[in-house]
N, C-alpha and C. Protein backbone atom coordinates (compact mmCIF):
# COMPACT_ATOMS: atom_id res chain seq x y z
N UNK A 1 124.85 -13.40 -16.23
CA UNK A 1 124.24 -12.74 -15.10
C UNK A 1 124.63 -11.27 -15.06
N UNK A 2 125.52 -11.25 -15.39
CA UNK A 2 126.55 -9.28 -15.23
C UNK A 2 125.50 -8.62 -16.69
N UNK A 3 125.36 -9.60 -17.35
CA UNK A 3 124.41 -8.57 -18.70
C UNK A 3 123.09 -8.16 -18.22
N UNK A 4 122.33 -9.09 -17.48
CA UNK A 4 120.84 -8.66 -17.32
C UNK A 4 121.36 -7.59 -15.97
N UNK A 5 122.26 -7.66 -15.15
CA UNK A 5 122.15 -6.95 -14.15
C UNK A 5 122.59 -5.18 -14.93
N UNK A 6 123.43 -5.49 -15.88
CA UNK A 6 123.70 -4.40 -16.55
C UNK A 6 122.31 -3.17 -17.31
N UNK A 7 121.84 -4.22 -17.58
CA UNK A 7 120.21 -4.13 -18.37
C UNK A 7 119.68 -3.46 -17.69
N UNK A 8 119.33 -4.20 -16.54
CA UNK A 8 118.63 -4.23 -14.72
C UNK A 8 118.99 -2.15 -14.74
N UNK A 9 120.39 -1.89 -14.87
CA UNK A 9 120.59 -0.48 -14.14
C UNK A 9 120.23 0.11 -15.19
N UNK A 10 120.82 -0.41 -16.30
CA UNK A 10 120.45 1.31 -17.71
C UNK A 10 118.55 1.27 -17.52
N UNK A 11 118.25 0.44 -16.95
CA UNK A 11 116.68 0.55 -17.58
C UNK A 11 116.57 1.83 -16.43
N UNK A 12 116.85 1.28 -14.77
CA UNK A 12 116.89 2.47 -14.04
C UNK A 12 116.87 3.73 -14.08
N UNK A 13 118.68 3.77 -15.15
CA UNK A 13 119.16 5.25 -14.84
C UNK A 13 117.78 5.79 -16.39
N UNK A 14 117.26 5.17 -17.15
CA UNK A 14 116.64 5.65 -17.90
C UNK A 14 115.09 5.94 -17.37
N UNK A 15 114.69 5.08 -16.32
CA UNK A 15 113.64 5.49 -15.67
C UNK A 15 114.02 6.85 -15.23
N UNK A 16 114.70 7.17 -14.37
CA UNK A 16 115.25 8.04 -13.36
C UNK A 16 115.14 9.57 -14.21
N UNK A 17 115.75 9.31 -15.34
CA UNK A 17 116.28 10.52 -16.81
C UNK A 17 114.56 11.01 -17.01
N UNK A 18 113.79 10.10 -17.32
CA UNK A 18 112.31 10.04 -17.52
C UNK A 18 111.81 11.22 -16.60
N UNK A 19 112.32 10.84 -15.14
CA UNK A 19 111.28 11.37 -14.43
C UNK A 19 111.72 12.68 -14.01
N UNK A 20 112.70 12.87 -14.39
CA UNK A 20 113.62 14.21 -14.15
C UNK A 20 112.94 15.01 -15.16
N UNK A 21 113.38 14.49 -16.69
CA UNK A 21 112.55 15.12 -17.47
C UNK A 21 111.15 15.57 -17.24
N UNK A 22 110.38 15.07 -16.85
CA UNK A 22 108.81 15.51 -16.69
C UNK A 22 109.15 16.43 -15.50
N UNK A 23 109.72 16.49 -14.22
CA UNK A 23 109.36 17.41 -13.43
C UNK A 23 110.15 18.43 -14.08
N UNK A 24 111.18 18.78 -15.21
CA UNK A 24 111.43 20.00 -15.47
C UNK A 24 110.15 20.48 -16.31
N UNK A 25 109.60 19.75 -17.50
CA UNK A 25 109.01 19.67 -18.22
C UNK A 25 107.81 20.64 -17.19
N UNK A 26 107.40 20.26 -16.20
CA UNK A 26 106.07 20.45 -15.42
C UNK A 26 106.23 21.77 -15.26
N UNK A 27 107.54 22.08 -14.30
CA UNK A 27 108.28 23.47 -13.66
C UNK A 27 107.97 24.43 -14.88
N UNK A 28 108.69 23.94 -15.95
CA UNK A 28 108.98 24.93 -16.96
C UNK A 28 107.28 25.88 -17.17
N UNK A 29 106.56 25.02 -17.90
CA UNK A 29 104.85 25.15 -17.64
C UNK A 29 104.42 25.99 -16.69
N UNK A 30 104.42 25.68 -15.68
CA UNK A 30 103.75 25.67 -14.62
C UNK A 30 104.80 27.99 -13.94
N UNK A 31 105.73 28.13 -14.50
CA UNK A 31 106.57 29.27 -14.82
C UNK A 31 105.85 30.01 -15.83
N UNK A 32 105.95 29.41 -17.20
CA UNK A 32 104.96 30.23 -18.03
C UNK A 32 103.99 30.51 -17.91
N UNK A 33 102.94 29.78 -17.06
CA UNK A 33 101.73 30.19 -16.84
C UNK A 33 101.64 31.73 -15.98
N UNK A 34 102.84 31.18 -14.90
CA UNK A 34 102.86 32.47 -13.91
C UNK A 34 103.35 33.71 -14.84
N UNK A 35 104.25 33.68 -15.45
CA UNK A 35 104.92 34.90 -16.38
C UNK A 35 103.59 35.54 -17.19
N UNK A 36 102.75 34.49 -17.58
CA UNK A 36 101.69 34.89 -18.54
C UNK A 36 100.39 35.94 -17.80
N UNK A 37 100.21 35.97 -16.42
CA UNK A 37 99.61 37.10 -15.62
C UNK A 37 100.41 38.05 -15.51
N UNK A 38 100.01 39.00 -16.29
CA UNK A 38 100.27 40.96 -16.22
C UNK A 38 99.84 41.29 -14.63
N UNK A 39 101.27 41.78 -14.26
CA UNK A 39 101.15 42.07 -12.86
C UNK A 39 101.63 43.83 -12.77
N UNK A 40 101.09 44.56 -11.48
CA UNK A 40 101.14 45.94 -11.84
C UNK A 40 101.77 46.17 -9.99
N UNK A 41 102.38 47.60 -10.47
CA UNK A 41 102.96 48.12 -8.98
C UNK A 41 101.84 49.04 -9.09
N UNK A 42 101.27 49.24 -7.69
CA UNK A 42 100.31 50.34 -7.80
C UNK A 42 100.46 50.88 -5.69
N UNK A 43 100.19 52.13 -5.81
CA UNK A 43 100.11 52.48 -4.49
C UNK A 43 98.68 52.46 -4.51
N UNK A 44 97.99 52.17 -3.17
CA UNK A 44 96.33 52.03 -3.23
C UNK A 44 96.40 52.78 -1.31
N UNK A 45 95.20 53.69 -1.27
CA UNK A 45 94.96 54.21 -0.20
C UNK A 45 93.77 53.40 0.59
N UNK A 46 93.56 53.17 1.72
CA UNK A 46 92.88 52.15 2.09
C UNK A 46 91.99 53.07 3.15
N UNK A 47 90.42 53.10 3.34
CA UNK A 47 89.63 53.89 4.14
C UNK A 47 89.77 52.74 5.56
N UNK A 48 89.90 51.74 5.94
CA UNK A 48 90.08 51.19 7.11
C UNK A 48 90.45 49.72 6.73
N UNK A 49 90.73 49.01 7.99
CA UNK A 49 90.79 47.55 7.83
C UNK A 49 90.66 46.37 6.98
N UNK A 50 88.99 46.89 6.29
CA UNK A 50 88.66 45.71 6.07
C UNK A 50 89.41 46.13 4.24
N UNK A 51 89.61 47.39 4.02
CA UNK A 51 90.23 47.96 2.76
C UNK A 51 91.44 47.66 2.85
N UNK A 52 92.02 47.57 3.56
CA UNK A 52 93.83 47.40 3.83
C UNK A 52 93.98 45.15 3.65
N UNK A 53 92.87 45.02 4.54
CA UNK A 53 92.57 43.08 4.01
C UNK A 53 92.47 42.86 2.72
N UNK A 54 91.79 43.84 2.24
CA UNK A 54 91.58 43.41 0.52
C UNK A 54 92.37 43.68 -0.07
N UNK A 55 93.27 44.41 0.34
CA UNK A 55 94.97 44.89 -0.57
C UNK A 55 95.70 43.61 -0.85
N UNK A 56 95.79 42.78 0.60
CA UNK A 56 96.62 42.13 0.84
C UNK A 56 96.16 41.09 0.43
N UNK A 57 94.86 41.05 0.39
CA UNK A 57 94.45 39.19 -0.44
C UNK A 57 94.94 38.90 -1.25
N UNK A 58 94.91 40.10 -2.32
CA UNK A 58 95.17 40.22 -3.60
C UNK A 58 96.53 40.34 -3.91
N UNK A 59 97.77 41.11 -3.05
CA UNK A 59 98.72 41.25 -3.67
C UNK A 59 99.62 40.08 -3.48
N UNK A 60 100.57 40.04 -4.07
CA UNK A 60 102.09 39.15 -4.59
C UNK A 60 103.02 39.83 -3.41
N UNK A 61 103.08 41.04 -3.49
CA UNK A 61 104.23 41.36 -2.66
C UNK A 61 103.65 43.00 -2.17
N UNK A 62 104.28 43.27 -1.10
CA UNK A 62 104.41 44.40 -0.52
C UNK A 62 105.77 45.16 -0.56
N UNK A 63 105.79 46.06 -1.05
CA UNK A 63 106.79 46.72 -1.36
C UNK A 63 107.15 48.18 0.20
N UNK A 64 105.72 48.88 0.37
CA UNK A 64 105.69 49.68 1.07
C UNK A 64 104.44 49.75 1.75
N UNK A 65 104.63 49.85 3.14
CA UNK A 65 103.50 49.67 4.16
C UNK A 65 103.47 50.85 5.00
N UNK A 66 102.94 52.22 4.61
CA UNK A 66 102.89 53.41 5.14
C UNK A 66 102.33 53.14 6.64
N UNK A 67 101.58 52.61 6.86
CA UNK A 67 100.75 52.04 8.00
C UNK A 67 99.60 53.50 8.00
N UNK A 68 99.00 53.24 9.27
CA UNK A 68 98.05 54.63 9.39
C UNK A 68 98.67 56.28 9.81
N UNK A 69 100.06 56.02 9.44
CA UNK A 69 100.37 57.69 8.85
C UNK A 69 99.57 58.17 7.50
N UNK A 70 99.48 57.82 6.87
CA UNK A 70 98.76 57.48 5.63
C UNK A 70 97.99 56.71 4.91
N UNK A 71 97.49 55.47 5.72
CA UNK A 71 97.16 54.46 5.04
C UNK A 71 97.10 53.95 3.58
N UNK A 72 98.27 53.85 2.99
CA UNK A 72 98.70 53.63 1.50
C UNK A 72 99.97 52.22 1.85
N UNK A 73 99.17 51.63 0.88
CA UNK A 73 100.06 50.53 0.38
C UNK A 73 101.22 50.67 -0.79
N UNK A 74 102.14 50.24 -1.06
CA UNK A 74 102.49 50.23 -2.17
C UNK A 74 102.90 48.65 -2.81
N UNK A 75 102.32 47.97 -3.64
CA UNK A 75 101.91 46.74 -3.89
C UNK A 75 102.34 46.46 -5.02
N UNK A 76 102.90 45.22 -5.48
CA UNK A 76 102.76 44.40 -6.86
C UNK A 76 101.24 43.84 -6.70
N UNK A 77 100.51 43.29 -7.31
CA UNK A 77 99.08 42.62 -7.61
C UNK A 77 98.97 42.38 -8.86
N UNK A 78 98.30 41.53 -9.46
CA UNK A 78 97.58 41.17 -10.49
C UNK A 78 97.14 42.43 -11.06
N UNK A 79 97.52 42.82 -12.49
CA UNK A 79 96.57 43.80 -13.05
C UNK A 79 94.68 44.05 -13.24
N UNK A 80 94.83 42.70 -13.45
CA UNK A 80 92.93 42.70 -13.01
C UNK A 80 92.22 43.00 -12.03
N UNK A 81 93.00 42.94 -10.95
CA UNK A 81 92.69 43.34 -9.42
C UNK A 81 92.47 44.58 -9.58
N UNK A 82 93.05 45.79 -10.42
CA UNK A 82 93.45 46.58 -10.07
C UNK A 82 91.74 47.56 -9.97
N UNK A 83 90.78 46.96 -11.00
CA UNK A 83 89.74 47.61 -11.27
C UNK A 83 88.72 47.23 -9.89
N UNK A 84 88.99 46.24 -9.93
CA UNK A 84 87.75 45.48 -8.49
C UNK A 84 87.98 46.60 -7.01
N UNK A 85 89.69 46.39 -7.10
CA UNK A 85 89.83 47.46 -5.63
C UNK A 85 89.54 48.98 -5.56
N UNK A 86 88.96 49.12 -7.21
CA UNK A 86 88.90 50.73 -7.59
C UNK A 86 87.57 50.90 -7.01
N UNK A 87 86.97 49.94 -7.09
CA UNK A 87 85.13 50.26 -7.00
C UNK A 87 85.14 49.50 -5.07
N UNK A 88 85.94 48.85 -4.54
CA UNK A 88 85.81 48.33 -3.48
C UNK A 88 85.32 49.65 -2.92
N UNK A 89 84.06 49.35 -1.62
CA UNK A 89 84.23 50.89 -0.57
C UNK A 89 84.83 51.14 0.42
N UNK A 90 86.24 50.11 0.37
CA UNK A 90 86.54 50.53 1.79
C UNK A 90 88.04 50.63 1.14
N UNK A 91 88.06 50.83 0.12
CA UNK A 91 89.55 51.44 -0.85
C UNK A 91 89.41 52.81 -1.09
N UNK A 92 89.69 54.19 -0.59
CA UNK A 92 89.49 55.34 -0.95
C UNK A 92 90.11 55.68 -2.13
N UNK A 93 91.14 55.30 -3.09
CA UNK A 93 91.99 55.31 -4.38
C UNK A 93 93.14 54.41 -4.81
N UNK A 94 93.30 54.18 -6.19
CA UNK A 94 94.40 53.36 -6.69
C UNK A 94 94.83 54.15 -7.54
N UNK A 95 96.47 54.09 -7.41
CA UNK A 95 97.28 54.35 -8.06
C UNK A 95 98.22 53.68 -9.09
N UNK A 96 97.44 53.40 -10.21
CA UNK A 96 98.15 52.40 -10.85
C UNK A 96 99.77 52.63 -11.43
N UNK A 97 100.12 53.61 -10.96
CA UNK A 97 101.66 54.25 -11.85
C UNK A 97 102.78 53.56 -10.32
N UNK A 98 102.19 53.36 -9.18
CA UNK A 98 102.89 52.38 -8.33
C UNK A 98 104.17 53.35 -8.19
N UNK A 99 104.58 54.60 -8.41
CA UNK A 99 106.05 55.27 -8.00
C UNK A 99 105.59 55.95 -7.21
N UNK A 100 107.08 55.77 -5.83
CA UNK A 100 107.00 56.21 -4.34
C UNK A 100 108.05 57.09 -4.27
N UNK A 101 108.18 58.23 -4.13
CA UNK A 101 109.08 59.44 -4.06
C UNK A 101 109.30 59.38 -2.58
N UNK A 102 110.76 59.54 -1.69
CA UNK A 102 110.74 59.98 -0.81
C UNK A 102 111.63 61.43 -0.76
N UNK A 103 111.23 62.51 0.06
CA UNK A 103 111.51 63.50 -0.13
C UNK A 103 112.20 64.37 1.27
N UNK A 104 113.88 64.16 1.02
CA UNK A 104 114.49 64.67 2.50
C UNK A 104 113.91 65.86 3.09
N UNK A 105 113.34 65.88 3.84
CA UNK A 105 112.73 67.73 4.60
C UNK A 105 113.72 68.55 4.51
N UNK A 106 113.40 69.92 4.49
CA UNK A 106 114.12 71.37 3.84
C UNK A 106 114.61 71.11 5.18
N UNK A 107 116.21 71.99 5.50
CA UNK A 107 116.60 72.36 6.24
C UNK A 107 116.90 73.52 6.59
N UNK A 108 116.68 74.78 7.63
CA UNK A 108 116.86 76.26 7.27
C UNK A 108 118.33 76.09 8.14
């Protein structure tokens, strides 16, 4: 009786090993795929609302949100995006070089 019950668990812990394996197996995949989209920092100037919505559909992350002092984003996104939001009309420009200088004011 102690042998089949012995049996009984290795089959378990080998089920168990199985299924561990496949969800790394999946993860791992399912990582490369994401690594495999070329993603870009780009600052993009937005002519109103519905231009500032389409920033954000599209991007991964927000880095910098000028708001309407400027209306400029500064964004990670998909590199493919980058052409669609060029021709959008409610995107006034993209900046695909994505670097944000801030610059302390002169003091007299």
């Amino acid at each position: 009786a102690s042998s089949s019950s012995s049996s009984s668990s290795s089959s378990s812990t080998k089920s168990q090993q199985d299924a561990d394996n496949d969800h790394t197996n999946t993860t791992t995949t399912t990582t490369k795929e994401h690594r495999s989209t070329p993603v870009a920092t780009a600052n993009i100037k937005y002519r109103n609302e519905a231009g500032r919505a389409a920033i954000l559909a599209v991007s991964t992350s927000v880095h910098h949100d000028f708001g309407t002092l400027t209306s400029i984003l500064n964004v990670t996104l998909p590199a493919a995006a980058i052409p669609d939001l060029g021709s959008n009309p409610n995107v006034e420009w993209v900046d695909g070089n994505g670097a944000v200088y801030f610059v302390q004011p002169w003091r007299y």
